[in-house]
Protein backbone atom coordinates (compact mmCIF):
# COMPACT_ATOMS: atom_id res chain seq x y z
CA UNK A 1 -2.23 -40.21 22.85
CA UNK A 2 -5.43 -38.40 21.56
CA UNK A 3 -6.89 -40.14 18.49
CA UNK A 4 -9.31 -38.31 16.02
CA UNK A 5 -8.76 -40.90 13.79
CA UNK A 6 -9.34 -44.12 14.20
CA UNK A 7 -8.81 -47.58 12.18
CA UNK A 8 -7.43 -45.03 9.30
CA UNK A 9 -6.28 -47.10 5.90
CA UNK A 10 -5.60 -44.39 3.43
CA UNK A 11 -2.59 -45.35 0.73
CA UNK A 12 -0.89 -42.50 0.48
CA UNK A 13 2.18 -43.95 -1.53
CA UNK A 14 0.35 -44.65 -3.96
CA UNK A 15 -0.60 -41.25 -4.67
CA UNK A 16 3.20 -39.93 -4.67
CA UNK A 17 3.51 -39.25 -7.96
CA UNK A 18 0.79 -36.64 -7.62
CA UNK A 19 2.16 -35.08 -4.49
CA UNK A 20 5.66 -34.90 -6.17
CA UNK A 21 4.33 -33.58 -9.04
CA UNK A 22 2.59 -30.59 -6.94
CA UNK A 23 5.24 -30.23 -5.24
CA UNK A 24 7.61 -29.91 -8.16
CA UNK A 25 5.23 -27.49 -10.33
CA UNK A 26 5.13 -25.08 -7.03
CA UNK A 27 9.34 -24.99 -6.91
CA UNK A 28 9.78 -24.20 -10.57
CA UNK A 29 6.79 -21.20 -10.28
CA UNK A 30 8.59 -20.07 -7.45
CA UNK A 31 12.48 -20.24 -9.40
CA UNK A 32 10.96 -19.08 -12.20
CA UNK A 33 9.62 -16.15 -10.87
CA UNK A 34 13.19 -15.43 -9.14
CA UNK A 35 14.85 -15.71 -12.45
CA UNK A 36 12.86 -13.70 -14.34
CA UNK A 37 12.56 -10.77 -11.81
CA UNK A 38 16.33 -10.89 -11.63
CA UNK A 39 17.76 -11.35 -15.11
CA UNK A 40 14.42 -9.65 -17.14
CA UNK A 41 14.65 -6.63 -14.96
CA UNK A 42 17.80 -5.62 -14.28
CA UNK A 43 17.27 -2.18 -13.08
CA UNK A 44 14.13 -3.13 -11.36
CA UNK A 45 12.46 -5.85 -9.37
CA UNK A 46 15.02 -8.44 -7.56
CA UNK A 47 14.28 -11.64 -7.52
CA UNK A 48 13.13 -11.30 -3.82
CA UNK A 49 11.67 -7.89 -1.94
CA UNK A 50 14.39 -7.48 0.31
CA UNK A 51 13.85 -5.17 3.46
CA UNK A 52 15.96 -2.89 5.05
CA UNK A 53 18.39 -5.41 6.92
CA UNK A 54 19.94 -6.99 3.29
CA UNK A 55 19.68 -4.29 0.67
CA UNK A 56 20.59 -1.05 2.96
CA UNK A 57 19.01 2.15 3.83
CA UNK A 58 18.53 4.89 6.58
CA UNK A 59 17.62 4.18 10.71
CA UNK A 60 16.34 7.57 11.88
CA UNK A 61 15.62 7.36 15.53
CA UNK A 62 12.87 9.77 17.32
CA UNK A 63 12.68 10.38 20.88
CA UNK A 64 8.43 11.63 21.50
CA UNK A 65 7.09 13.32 24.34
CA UNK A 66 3.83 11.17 23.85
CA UNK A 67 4.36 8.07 21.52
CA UNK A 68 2.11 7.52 18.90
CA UNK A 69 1.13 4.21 18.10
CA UNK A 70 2.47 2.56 15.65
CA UNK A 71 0.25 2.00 13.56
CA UNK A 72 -0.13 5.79 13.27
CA UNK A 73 3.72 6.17 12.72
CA UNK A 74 3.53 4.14 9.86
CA UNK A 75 0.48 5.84 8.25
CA UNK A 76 1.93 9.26 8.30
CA UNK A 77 4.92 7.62 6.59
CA UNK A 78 3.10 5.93 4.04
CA UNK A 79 1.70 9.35 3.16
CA UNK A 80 4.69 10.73 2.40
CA UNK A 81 5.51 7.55 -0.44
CA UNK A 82 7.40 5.43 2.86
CA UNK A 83 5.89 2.15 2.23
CA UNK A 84 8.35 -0.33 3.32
CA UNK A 85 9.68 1.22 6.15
CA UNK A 86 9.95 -0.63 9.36
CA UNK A 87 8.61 1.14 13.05
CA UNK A 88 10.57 -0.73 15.34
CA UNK A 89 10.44 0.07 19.38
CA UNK A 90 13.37 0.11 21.92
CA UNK A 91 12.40 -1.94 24.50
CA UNK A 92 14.17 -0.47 26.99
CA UNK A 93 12.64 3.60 26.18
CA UNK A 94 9.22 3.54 25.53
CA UNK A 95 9.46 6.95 24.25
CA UNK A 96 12.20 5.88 21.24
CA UNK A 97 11.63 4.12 18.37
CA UNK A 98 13.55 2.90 15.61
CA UNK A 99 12.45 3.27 11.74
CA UNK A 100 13.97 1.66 9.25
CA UNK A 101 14.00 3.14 5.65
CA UNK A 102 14.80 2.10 2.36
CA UNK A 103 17.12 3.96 0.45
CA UNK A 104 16.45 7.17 -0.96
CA UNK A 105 18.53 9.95 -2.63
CA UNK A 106 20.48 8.99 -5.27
CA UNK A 107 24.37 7.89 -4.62
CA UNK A 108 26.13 5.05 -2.97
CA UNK A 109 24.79 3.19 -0.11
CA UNK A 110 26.33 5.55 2.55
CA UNK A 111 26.23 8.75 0.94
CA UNK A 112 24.81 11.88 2.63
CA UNK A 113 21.92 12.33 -0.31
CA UNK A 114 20.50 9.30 0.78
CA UNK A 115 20.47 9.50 4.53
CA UNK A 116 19.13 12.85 4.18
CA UNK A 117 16.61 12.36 2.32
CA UNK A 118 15.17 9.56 4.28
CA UNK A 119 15.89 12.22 7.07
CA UNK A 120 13.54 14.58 5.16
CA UNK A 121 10.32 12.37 4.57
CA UNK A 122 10.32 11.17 8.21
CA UNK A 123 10.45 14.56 9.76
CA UNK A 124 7.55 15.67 6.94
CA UNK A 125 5.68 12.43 8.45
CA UNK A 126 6.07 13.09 11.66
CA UNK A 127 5.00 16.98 11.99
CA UNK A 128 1.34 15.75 11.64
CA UNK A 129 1.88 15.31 15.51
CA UNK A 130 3.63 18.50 16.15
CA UNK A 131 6.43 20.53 15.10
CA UNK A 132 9.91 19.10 15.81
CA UNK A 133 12.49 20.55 19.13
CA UNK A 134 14.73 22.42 17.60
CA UNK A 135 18.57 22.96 17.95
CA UNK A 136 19.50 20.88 21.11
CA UNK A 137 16.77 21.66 23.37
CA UNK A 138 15.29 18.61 25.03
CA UNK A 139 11.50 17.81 24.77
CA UNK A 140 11.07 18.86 28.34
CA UNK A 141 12.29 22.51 27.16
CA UNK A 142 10.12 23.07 24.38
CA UNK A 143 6.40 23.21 25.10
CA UNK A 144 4.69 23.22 21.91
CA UNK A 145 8.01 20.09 20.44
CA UNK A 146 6.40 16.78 19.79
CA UNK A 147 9.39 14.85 18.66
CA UNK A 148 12.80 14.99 18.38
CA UNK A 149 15.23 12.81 15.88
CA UNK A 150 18.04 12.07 17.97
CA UNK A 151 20.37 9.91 15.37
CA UNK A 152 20.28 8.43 11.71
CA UNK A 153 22.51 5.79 10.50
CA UNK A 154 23.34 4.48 6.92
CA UNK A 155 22.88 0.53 6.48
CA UNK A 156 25.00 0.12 3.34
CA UNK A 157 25.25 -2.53 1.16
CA UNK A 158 27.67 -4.25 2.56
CA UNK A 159 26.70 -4.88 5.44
CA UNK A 160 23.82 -6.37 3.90
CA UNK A 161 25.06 -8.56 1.73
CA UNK A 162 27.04 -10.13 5.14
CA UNK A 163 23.34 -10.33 7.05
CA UNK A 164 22.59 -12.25 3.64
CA UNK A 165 25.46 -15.01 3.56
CA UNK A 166 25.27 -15.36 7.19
CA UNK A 167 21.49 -16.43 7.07
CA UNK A 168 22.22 -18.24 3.78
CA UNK A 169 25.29 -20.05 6.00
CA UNK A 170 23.00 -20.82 9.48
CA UNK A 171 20.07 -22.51 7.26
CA UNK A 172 22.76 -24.66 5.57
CA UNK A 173 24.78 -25.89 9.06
CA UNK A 174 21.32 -26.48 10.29
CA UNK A 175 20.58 -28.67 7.26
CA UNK A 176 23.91 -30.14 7.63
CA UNK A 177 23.24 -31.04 11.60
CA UNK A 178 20.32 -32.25 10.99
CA UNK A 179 21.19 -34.62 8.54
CA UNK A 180 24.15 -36.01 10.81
CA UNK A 181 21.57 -36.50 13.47
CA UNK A 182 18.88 -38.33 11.84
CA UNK A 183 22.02 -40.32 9.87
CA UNK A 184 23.16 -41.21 13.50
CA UNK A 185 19.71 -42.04 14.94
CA UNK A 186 18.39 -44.17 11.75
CA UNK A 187 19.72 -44.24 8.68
CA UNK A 188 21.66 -41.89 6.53
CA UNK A 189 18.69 -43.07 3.87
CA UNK A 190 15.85 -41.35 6.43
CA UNK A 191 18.23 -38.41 6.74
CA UNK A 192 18.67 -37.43 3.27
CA UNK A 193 15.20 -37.79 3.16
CA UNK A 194 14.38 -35.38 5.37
CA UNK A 195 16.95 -32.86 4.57
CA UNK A 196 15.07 -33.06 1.37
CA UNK A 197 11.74 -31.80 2.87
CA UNK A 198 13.19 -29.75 4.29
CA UNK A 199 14.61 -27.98 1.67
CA UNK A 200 11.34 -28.41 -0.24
CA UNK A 201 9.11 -26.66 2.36
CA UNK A 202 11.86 -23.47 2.60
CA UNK A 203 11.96 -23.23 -1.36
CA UNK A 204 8.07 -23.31 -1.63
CA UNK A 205 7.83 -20.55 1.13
CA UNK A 206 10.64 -18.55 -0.77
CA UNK A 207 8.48 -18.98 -3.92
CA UNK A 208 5.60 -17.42 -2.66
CA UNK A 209 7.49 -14.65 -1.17
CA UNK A 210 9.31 -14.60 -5.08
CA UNK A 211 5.77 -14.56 -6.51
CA UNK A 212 4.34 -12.05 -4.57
CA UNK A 213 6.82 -9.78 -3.97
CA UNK A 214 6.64 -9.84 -0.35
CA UNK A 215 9.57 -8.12 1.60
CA UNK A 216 12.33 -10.44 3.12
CA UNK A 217 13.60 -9.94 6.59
CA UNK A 218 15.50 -11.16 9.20
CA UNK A 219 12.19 -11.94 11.13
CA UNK A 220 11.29 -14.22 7.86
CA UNK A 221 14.76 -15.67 7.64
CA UNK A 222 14.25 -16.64 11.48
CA UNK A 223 10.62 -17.84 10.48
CA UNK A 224 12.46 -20.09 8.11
CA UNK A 225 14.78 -21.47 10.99
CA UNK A 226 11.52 -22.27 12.71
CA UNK A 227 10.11 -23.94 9.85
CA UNK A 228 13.23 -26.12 9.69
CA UNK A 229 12.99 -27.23 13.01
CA UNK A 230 9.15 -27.88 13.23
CA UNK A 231 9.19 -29.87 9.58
CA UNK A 232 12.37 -32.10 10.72
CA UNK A 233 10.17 -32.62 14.18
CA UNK A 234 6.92 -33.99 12.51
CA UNK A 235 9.05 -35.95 9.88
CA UNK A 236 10.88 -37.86 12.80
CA UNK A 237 8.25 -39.08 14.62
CA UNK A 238 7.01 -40.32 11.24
CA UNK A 239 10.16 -41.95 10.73
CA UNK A 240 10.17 -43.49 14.22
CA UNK A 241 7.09 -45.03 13.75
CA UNK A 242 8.49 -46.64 10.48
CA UNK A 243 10.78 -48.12 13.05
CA UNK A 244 9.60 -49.12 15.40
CA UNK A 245 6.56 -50.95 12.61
CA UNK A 246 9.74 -52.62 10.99
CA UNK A 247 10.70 -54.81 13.65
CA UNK A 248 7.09 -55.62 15.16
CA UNK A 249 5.71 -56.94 11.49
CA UNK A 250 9.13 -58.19 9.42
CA UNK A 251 7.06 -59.88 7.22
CA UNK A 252 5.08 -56.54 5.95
CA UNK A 253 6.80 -54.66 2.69
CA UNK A 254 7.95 -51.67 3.27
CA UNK A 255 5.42 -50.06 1.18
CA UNK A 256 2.45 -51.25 3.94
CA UNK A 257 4.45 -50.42 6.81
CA UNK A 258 5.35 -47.02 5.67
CA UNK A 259 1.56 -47.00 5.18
CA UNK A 260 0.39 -47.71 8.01
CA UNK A 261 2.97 -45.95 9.84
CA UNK A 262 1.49 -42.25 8.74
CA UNK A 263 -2.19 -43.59 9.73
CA UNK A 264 -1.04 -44.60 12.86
CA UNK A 265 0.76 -40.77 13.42
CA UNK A 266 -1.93 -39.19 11.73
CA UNK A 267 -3.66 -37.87 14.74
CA UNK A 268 -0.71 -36.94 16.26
CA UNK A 269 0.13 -34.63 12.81
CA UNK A 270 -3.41 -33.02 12.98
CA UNK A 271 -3.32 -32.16 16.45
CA UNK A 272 0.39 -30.53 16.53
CA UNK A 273 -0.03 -28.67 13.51
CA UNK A 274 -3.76 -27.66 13.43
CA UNK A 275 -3.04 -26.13 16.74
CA UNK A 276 0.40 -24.37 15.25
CA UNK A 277 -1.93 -23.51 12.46
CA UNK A 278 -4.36 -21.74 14.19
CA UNK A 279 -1.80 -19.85 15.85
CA UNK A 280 0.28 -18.59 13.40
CA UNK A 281 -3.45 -17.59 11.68
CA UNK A 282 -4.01 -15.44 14.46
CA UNK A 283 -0.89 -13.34 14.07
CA UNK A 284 -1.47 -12.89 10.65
CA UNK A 285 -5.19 -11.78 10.80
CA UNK A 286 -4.29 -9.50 13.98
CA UNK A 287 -0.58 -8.90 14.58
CA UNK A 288 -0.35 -6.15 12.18
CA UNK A 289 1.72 -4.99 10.15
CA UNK A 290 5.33 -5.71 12.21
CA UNK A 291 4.62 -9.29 12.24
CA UNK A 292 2.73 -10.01 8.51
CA UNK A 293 5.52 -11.34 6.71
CA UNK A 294 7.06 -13.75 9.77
CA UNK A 295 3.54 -14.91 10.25
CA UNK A 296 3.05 -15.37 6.22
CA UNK A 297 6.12 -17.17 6.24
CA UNK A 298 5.45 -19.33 9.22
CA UNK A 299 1.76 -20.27 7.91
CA UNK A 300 3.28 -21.37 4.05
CA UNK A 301 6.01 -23.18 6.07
CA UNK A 302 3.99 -25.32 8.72
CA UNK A 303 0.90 -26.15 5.43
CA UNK A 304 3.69 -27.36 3.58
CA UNK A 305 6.17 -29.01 6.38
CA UNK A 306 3.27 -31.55 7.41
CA UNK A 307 2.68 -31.68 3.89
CA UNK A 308 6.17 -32.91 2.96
CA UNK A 309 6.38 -35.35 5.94
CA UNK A 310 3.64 -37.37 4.25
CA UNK A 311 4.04 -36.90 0.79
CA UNK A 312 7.82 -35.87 0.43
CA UNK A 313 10.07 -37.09 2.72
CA UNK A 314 8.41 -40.95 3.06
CA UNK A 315 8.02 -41.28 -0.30
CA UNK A 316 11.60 -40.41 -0.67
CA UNK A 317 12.60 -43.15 1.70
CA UNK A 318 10.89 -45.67 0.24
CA UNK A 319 11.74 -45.34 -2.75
CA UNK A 320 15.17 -45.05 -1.77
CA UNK A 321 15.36 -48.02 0.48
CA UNK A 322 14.02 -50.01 -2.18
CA UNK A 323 16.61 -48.95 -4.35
CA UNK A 324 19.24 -49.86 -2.26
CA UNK A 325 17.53 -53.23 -1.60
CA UNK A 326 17.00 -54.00 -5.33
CA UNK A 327 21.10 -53.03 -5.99
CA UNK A 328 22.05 -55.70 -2.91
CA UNK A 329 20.02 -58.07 -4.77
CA UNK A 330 21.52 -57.77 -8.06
CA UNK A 331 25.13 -58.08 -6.37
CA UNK A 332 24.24 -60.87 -4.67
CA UNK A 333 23.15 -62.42 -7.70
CA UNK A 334 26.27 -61.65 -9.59
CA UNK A 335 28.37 -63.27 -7.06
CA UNK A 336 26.37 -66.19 -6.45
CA UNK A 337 26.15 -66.84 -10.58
CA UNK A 338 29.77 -68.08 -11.06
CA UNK A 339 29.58 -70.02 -8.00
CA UNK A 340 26.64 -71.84 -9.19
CA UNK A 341 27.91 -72.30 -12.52
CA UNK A 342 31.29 -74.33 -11.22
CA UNK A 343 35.00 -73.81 -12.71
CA UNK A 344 35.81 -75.17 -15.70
CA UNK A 345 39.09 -76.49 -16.80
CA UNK A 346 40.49 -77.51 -20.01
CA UNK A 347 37.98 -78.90 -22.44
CA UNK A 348 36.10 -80.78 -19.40
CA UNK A 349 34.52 -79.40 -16.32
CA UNK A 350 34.81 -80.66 -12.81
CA UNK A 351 31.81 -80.22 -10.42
CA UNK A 352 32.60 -79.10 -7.01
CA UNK A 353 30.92 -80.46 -3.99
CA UNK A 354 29.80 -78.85 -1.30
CA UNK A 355 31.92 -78.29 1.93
CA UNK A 356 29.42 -79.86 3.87
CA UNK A 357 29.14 -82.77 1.64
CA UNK A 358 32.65 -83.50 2.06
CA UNK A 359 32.57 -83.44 5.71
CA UNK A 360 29.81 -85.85 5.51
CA UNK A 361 31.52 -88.06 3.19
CA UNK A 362 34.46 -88.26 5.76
CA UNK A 363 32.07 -88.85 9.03
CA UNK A 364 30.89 -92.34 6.54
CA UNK A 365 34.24 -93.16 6.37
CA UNK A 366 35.09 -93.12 10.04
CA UNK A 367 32.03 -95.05 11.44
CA UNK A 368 32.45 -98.05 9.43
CA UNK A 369 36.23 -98.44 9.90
């Protein structure tokens, strides 16, 4: 393996009170937020931007004779007060495209106000490339047509709120497997320590996206499925070093081997992540405006996941595992105290001898009959 780092001796234990305490001020910002947006304003702001997919609106799609970019699509939408909406291409027509609109109108979820007047501001959008076929001719028909809107669909509420426990549901079994399988391959101590990382690094990137307002989609929720996996990845071969340290120096506290275990991986964690980092940078500085939020999610997730697999999770082990020790110790100690002590009987006490003492009391006896 490639080593930047050599002969490294940084004690990073003993700065886990500070990286706790970060790391703690940055979850309640991001639940505070969440709670005041929700229960301060009502009739407003949510607690999280939530696109399309969760909250409901209108899909209008639009066949062109010569596709626009995107880009493009989404300016003339923005124009007409469209600023969430969501161009989305079918891969298998590259002259149809999806968008995705929040609601408008006023009404229920599916009512006809709504759909039409997401309807309206599309087709207002779109005429700065050309007037719209008309009736049911085809493009091919109509010379001076530019675009036709084939189909628009209502995304209620509902349906939203079942996209919303179904992500909520696949990040939990994910949490849950992942805890059986580190349980299974360590300890269950080294599990619930990562688990808890885990669930650090996804509430930190929800806080930001609390904070800030930025939208929530399925892409982000699937960003946060990556995260999960990529944090539980660096924290593992973290933990495996703790192993493997543990039974080549038994002498060495836990504390030291933990320690040295992270210097010793250190490389490792710069390599994998700087070149994940750079990456996901790269999508967020130039994969416009489809892919912002999944790459803003994925860059807060992977800063904070090898963040939390130094300063969260091992921390959380050792301290843990030194818990347990300390308890096993005490019990010991409580059962071995009334043994040491002897029985006592009556007014006098009688002072038990050792089984092996017997035994060699008897083995005295036989050699000099």
């Amino acid at each position: 393996m490639i080593q930047i780092f050599k002969d490294v001796r940084i004690d990073w234990l003993a700065n886990r009170r500070w990286f706790i305490t970060v790391s703690i001020l940055l979850m309640v910002a991001g639940l505070g937020s969440a709670v005041f947006r929700q229960w301060k304003h009502p009739g407003g702001t949510q607690a999280f931007n939530l696109g399309v997919d969760f909250k409901g609106g209108t899909v209008v799609t639009i066949r062109f004779k010569q596709r626009p970019p995107d880009d493009a699509i989404r300016a003339t939408l923005i124009n007409q007060g469209i600023k969430d909406a969501i161009v989305q291409p079918v891969t298998d027509k590259a002259d149809t495209v999806l968008i995705k609109l929040p609601l408008e109108g006023q009404g229920g979820a599916e009512s006809q106000a709504q759909v039409d007047a997401g309807r309206t501001k599309v087709r207002n959008g779109l005429n700065t490339f050309g007037p719209e076929a008309q009736g049911q001719n085809e493009l091919s028909g109509d010379p001076n047509a530019a675009y036709k809107i084939i189909g628009t669909d209502a995304v209620g509420a509902v349906a939203g709120a079942q996209l919303r426990n179904k992500a909520i549901a696949v990040t939990l079994a994910a949490l849950v497997g992942i805890l059986m399988y580190i349980a299974f391959r360590f300890e269950w101590t080294y599990g619930a320590a990562a688990v808890i990382a885990v669930f650090h690094d996804v509430l930190v990137t929800l806080g930001f996206f609390s904070i800030f307002q930025w939208e929530v989609s399925l892409t982000v929720i699937a960003a946060l499925l990556t995260l999960v996996g990529f944090s539980v990845n660096d924290t593992i071969v973290v933990f495996d070093r703790i192993r493997e340290n543990r039974r080549l120096h038994r002498r060495d506290s836990l504390y030291k081997v933990t320690n040295d275990s992270i210097n010793q991986t250190l490389s490792r964690t710069v390599i994998t992540s700087g070149l994940v980092f750079l990456s996901v940078l790269a999508m967020v500085l130039f994969g416009g405006e489809v892919l912002r939020w999944f790459s803003m999610a994925l860059l807060i997730g992977i800063t904070f996941g090898t963040y939390s697999s130094i300063a969260i999770a091992s921390p959380i082990m050792v301290w843990w595992e030194q818990r347990i020790e300390a308890a096993n110790r005490a019990a010991g100690a409580m059962i071995a105290r009334p043994l040491a002590g002897g029985s006592r009987t009556g007014s006098g006490t009688t002072r038990r001898e050792p089984l092996s003492a017997g035994v060699g009391k008897q083995s005295r006896r036989a050699g000099r009959a």
